[in-house]
PDB file of N, CA and C in Angstrom:
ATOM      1  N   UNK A   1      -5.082  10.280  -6.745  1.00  0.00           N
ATOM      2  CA  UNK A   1      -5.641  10.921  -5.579  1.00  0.00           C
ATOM      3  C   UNK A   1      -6.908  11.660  -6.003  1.00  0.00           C
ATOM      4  N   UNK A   2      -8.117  11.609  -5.255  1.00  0.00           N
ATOM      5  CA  UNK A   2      -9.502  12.189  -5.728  1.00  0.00           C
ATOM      6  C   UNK A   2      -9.530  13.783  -5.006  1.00  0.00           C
ATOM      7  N   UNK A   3      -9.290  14.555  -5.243  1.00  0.00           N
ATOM      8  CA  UNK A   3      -9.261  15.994  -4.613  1.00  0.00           C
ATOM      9  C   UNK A   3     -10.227  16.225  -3.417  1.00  0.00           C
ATOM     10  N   UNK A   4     -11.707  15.504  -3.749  1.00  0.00           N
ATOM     11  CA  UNK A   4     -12.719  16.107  -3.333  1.00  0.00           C
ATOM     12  C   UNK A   4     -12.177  15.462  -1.785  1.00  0.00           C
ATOM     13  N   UNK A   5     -11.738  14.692  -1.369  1.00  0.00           N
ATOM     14  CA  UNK A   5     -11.524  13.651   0.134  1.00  0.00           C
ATOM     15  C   UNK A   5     -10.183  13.464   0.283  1.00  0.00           C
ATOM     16  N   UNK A   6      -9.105  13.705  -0.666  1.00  0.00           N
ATOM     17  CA  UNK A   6      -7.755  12.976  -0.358  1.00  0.00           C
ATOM     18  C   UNK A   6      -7.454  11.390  -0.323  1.00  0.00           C
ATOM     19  N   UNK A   7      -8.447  10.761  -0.901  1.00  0.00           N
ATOM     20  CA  UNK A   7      -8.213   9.273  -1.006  1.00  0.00           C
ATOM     21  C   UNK A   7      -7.594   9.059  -2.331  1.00  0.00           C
ATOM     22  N   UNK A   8      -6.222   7.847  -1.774  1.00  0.00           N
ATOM     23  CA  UNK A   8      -5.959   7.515  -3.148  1.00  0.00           C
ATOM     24  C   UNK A   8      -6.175   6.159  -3.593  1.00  0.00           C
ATOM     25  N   UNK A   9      -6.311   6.113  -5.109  1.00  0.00           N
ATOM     26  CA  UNK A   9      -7.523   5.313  -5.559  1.00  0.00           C
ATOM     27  C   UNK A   9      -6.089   4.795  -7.010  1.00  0.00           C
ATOM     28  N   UNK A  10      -6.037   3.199  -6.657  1.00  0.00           N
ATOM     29  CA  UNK A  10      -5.681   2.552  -7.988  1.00  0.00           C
ATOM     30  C   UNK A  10      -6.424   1.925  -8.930  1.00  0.00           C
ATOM     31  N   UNK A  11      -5.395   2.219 -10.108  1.00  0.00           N
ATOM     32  CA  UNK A  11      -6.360   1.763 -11.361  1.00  0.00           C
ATOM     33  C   UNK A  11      -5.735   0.304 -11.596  1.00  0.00           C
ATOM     34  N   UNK A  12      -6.325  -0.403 -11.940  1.00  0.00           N
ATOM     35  CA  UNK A  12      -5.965  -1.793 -11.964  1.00  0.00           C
ATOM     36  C   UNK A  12      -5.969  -2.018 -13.769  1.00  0.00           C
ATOM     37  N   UNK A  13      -5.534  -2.723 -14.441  1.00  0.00           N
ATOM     38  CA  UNK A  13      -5.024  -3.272 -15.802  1.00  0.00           C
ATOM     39  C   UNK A  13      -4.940  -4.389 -15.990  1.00  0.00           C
ATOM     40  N   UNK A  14      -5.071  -5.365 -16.125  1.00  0.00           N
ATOM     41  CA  UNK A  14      -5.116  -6.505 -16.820  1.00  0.00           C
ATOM     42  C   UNK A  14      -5.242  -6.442 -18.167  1.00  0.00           C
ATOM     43  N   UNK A  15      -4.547  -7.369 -19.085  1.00  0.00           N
ATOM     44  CA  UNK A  15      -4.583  -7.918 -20.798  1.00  0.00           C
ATOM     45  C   UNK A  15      -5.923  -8.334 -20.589  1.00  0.00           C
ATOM     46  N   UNK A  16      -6.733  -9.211 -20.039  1.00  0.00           N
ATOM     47  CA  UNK A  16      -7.676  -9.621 -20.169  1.00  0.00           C
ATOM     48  C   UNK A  16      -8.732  -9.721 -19.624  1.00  0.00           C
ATOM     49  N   UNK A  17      -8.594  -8.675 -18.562  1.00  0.00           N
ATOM     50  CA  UNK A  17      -9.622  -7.900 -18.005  1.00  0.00           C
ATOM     51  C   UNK A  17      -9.963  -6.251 -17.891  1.00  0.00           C
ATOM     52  N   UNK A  18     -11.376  -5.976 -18.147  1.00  0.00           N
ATOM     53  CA  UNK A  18     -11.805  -4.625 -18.283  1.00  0.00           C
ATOM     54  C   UNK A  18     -11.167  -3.839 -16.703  1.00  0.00           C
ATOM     55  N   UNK A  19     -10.218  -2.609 -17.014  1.00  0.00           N
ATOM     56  CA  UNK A  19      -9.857  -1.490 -15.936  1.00  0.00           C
ATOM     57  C   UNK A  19     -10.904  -1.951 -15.439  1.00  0.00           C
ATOM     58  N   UNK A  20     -10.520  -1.059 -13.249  1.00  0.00           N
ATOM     59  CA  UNK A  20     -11.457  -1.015 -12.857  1.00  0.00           C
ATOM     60  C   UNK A  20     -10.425  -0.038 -12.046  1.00  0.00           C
ATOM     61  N   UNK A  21     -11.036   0.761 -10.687  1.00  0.00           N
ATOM     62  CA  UNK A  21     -10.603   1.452  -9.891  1.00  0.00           C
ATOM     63  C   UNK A  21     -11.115   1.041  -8.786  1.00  0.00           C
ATOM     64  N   UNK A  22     -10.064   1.309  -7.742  1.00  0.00           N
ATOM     65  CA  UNK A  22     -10.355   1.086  -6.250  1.00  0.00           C
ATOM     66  C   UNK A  22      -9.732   1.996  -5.283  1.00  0.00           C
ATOM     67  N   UNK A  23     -10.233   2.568  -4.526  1.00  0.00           N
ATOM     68  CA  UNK A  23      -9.760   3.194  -2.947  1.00  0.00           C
ATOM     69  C   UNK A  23      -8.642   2.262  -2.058  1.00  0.00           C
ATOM     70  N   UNK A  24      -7.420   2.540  -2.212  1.00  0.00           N
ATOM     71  CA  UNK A  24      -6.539   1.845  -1.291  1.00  0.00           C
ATOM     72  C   UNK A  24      -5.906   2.690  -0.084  1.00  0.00           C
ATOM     73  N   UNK A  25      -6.292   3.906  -0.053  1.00  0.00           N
ATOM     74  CA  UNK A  25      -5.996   4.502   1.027  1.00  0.00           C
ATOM     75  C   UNK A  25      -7.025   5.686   1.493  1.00  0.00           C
ATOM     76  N   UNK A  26      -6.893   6.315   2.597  1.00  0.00           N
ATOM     77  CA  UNK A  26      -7.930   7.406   2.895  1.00  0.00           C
ATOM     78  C   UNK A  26      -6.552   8.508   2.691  1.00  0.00           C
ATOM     79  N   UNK A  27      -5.480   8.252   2.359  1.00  0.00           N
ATOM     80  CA  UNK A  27      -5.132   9.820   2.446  1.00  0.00           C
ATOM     81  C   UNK A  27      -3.619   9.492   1.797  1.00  0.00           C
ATOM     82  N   UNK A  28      -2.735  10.579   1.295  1.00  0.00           N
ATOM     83  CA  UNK A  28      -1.418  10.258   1.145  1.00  0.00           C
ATOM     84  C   UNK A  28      -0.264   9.778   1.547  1.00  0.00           C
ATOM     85  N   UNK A  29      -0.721  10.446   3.145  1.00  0.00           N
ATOM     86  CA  UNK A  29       0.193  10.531   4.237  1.00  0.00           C
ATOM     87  C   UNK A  29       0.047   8.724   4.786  1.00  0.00           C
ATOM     88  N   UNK A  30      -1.076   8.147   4.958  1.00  0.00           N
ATOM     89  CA  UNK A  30      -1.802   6.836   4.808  1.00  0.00           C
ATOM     90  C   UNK A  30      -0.527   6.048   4.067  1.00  0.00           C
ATOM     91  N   UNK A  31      -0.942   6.311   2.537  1.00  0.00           N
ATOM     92  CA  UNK A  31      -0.083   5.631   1.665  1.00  0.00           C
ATOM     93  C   UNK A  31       1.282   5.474   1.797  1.00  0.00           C
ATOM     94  N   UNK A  32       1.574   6.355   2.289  1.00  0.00           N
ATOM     95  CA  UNK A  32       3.217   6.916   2.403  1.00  0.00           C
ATOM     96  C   UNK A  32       3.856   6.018   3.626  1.00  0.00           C
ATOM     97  N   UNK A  33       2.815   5.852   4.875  1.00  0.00           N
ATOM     98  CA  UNK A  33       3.497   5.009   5.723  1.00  0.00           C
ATOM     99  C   UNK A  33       3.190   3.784   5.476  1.00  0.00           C
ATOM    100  N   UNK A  34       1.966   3.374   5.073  1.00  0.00           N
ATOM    101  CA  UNK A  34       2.261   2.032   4.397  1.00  0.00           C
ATOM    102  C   UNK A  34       3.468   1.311   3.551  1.00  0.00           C
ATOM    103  N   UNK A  35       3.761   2.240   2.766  1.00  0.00           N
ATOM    104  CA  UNK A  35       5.005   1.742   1.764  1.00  0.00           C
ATOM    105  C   UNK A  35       6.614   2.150   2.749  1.00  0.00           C
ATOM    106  N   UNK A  36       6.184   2.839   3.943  1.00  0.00           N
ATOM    107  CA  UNK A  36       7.642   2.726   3.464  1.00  0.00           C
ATOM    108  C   UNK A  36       7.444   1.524   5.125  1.00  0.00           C
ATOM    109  N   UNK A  37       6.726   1.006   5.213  1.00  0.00           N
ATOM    110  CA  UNK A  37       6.271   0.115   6.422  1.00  0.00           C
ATOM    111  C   UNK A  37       6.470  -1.166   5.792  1.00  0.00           C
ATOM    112  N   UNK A  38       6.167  -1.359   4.102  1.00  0.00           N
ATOM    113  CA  UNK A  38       6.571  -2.340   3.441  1.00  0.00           C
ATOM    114  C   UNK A  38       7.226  -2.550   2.592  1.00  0.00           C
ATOM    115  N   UNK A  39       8.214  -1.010   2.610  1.00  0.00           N
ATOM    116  CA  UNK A  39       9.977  -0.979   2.216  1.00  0.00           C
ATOM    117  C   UNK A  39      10.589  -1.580   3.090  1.00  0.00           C
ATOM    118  N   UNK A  40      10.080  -1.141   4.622  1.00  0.00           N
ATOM    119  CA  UNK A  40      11.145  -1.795   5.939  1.00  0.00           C
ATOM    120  C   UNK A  40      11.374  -3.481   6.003  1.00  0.00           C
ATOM    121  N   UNK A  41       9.661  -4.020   5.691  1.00  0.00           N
ATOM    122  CA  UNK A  41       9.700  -5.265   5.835  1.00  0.00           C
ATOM    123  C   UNK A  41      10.196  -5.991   4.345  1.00  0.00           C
ATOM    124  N   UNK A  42      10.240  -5.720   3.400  1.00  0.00           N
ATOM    125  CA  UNK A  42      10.702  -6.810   2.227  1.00  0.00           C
ATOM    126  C   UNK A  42      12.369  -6.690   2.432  1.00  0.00           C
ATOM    127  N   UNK A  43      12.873  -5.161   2.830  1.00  0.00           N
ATOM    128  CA  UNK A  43      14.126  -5.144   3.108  1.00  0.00           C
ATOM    129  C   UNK A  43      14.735  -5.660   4.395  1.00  0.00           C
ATOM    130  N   UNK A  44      13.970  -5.865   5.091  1.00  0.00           N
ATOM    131  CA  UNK A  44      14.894  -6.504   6.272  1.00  0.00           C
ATOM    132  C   UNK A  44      15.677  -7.113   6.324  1.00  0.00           C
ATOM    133  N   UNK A  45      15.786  -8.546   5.475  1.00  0.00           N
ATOM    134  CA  UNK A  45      16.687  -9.281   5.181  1.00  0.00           C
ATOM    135  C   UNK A  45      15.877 -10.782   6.001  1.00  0.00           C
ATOM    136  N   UNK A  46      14.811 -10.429   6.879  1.00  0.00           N
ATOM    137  CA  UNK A  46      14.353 -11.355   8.181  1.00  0.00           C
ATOM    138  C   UNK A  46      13.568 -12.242   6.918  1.00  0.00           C
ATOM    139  N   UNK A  47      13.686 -13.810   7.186  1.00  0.00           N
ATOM    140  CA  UNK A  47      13.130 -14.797   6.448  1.00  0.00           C
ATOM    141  C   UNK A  47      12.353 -15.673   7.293  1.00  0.00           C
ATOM    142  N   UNK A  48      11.099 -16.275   6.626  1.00  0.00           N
ATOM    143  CA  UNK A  48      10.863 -17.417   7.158  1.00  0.00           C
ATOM    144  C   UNK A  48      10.983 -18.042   8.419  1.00  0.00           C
ATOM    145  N   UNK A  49      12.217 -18.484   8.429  1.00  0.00           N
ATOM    146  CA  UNK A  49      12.974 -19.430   9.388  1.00  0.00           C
ATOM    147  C   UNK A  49      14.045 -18.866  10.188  1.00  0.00           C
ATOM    148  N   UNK A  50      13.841 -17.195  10.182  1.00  0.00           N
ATOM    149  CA  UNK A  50      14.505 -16.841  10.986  1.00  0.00           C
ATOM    150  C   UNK A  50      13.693 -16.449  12.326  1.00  0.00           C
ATOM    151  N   UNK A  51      14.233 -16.431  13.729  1.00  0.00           N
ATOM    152  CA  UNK A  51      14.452 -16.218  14.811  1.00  0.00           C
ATOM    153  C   UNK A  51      13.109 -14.745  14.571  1.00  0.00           C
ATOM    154  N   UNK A  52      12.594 -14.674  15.105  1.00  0.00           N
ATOM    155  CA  UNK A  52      11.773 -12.982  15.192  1.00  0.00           C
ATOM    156  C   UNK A  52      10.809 -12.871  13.881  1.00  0.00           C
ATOM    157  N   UNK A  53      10.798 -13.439  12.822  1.00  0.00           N
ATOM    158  CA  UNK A  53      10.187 -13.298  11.542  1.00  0.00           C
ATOM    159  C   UNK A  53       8.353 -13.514  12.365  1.00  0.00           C
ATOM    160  N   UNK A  54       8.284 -13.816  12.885  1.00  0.00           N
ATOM    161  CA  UNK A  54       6.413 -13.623  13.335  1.00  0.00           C
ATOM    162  C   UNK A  54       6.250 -12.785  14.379  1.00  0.00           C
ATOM    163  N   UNK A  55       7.653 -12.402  14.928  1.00  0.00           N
ATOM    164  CA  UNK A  55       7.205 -10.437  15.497  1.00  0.00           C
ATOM    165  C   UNK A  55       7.326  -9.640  14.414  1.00  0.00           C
ATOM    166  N   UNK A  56       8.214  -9.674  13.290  1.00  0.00           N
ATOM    167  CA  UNK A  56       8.077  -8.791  12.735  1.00  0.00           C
ATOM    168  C   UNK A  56       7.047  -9.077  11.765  1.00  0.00           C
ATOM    169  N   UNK A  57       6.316  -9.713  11.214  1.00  0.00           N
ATOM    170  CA  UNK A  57       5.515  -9.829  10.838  1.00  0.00           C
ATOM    171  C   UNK A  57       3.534  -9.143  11.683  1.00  0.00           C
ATOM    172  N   UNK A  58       3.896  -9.746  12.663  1.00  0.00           N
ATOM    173  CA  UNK A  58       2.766  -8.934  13.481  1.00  0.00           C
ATOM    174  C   UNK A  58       3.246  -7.708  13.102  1.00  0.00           C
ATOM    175  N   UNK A  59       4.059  -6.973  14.103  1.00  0.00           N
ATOM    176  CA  UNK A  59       4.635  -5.725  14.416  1.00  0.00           C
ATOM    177  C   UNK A  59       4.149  -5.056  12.656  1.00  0.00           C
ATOM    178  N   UNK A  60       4.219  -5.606  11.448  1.00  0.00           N
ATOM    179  CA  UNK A  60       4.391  -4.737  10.659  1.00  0.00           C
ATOM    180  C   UNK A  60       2.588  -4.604   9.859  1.00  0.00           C
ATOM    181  N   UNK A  61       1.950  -6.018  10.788  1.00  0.00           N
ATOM    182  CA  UNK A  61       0.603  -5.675  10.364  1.00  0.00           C
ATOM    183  C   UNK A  61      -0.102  -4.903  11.443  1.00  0.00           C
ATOM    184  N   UNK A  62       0.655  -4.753  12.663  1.00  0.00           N
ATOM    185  CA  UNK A  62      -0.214  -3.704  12.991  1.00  0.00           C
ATOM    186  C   UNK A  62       0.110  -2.470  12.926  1.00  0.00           C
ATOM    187  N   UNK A  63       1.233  -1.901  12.823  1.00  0.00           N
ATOM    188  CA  UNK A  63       1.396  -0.800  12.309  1.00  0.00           C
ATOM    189  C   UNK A  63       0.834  -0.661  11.068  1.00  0.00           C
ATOM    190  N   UNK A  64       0.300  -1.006   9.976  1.00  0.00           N
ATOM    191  CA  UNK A  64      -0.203  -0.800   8.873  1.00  0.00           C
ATOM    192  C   UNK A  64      -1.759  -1.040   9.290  1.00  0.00           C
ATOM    193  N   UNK A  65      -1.812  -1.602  10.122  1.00  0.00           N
ATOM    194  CA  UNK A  65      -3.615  -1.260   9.967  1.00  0.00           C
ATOM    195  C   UNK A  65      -3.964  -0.086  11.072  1.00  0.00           C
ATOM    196  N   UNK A  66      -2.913   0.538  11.738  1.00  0.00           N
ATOM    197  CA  UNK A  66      -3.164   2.170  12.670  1.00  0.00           C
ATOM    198  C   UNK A  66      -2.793   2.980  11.527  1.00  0.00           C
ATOM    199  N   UNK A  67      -2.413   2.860  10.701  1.00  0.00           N
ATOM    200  CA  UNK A  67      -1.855   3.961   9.378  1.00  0.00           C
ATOM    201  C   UNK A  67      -2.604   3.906   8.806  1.00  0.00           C
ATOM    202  N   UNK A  68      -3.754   3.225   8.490  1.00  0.00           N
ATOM    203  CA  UNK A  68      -4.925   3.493   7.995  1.00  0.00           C
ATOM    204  C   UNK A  68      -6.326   2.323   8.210  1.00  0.00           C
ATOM    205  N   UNK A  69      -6.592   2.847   9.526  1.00  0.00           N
ATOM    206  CA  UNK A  69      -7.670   1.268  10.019  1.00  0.00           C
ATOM    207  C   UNK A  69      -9.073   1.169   8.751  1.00  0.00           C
ATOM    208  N   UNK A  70      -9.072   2.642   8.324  1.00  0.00           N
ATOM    209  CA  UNK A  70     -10.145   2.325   7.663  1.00  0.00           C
ATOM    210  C   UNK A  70     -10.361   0.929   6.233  1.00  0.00           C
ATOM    211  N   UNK A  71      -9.394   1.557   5.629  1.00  0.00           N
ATOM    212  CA  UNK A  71      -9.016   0.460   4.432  1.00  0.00           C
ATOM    213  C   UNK A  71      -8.349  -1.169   5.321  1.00  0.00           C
ATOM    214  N   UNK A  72      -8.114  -1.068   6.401  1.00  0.00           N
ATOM    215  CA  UNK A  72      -8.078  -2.665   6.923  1.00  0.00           C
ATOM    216  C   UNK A  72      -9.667  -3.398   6.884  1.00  0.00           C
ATOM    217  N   UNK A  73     -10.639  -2.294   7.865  1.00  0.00           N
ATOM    218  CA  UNK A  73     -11.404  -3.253   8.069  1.00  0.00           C
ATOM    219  C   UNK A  73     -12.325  -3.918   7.266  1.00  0.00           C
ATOM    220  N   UNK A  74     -12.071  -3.831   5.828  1.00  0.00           N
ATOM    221  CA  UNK A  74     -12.845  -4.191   4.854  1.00  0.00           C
ATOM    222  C   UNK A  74     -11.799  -5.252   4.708  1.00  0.00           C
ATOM    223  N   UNK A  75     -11.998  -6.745   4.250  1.00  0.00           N
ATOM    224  CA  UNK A  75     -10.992  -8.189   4.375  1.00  0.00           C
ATOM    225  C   UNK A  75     -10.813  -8.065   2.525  1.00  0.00           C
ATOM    226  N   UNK A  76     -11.366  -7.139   1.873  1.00  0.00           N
ATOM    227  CA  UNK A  76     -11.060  -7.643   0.601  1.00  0.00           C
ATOM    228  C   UNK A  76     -10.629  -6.750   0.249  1.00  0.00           C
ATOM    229  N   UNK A  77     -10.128  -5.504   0.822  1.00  0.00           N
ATOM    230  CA  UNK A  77      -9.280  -3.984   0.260  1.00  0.00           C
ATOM    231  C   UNK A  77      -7.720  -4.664  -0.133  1.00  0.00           C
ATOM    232  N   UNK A  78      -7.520  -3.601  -0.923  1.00  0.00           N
ATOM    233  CA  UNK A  78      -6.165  -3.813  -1.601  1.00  0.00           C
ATOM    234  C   UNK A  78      -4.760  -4.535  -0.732  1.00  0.00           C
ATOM    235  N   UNK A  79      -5.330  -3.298   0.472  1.00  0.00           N
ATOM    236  CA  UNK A  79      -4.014  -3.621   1.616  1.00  0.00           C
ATOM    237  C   UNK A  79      -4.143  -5.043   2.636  1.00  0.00           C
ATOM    238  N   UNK A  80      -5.063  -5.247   2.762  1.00  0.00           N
ATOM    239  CA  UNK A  80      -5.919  -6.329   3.431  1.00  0.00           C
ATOM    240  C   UNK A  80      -5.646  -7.648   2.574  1.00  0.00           C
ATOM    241  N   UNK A  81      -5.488  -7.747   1.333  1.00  0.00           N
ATOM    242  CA  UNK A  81      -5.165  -8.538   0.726  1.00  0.00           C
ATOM    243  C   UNK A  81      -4.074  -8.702   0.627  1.00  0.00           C
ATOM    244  N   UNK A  82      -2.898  -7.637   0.455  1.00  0.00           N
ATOM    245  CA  UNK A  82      -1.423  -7.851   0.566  1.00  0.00           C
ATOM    246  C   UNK A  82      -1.021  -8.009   1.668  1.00  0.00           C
ATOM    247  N   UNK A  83      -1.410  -7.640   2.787  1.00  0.00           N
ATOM    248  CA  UNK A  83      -0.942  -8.245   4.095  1.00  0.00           C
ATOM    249  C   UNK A  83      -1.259  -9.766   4.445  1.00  0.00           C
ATOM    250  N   UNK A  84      -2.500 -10.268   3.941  1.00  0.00           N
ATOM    251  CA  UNK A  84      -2.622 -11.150   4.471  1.00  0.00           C
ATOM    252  C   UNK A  84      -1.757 -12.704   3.598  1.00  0.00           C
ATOM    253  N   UNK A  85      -1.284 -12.281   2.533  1.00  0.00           N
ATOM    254  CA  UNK A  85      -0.486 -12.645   1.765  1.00  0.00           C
ATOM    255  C   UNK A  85       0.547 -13.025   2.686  1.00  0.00           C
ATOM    256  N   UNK A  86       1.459 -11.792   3.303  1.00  0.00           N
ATOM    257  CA  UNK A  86       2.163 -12.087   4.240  1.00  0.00           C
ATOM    258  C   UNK A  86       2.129 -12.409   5.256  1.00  0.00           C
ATOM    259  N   UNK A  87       0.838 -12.564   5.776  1.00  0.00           N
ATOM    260  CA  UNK A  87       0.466 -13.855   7.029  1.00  0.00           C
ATOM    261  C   UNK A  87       0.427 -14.828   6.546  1.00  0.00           C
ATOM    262  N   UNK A  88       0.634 -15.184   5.807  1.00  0.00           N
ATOM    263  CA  UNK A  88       0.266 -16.793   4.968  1.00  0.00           C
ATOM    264  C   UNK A  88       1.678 -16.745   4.594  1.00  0.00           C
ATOM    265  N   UNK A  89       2.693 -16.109   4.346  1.00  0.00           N
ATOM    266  CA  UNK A  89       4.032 -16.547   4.021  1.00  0.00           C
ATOM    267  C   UNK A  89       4.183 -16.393   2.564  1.00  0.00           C
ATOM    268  N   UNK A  90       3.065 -15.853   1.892  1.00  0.00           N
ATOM    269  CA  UNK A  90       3.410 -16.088   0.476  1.00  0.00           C
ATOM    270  C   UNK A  90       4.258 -14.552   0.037  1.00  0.00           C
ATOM    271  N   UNK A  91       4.002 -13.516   0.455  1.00  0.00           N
ATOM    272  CA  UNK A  91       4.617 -12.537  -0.130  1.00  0.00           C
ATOM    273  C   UNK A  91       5.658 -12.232   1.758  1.00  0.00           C
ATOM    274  N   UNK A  92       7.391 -12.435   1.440  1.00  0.00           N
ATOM    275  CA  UNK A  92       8.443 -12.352   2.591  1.00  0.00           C
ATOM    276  C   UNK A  92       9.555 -11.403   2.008  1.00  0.00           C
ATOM    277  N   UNK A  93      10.161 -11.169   2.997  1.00  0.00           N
ATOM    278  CA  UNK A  93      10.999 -10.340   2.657  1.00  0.00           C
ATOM    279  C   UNK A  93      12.376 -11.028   1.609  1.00  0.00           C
ATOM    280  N   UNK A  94      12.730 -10.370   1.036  1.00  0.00           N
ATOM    281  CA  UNK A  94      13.778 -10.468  -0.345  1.00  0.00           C
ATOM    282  C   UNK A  94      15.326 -11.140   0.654  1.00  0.00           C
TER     283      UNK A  94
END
């Protein structure tokens, strides 16, 4: 978290790439409903091929982009990238 604004900012690691840092949220409170917005959805149990899995899928990208529109409207931010993961089906609930 950067004091001066309340944004929190990950550090990224790779073996074979140089750190870098990025802004993934404007605030804590931000962060906080994001995760537990994508505690609700990996835990659901809702798959694929179940019945409702592309309401809850909407339903859980738009609640995550009112929890913090700013970091949505950039298509290559952290969160923007993990959601859209789960529009594409590649990252579903467990």
């Amino acid at each position: 978290m950067r004091l001066q604004d309340g944004a929190v900012w990950m550090l990224f690691g790779y073996d074979d790439v140089p750190q870098r840092t990025a802004r993934i949220n404007t605030s804590v409170a931000a962060l906080q409903t994001i995760l537990t917005l994508w505690d609700g959805f990996v835990g659901s149990g809702v798959h694929e091929d179940d019945d409702g899995y592309e309401e809850l899928v909407g339903e859980v990208l738009r609640r995550a982009g009112e929890a913090d529109p700013e970091m949505f409207e950039n298509e290559e931010s952290w969160w923007s990238r993990v959601f859209e993961e789960v529009e594409l089906g590649v990252l579903a609930p467990e």
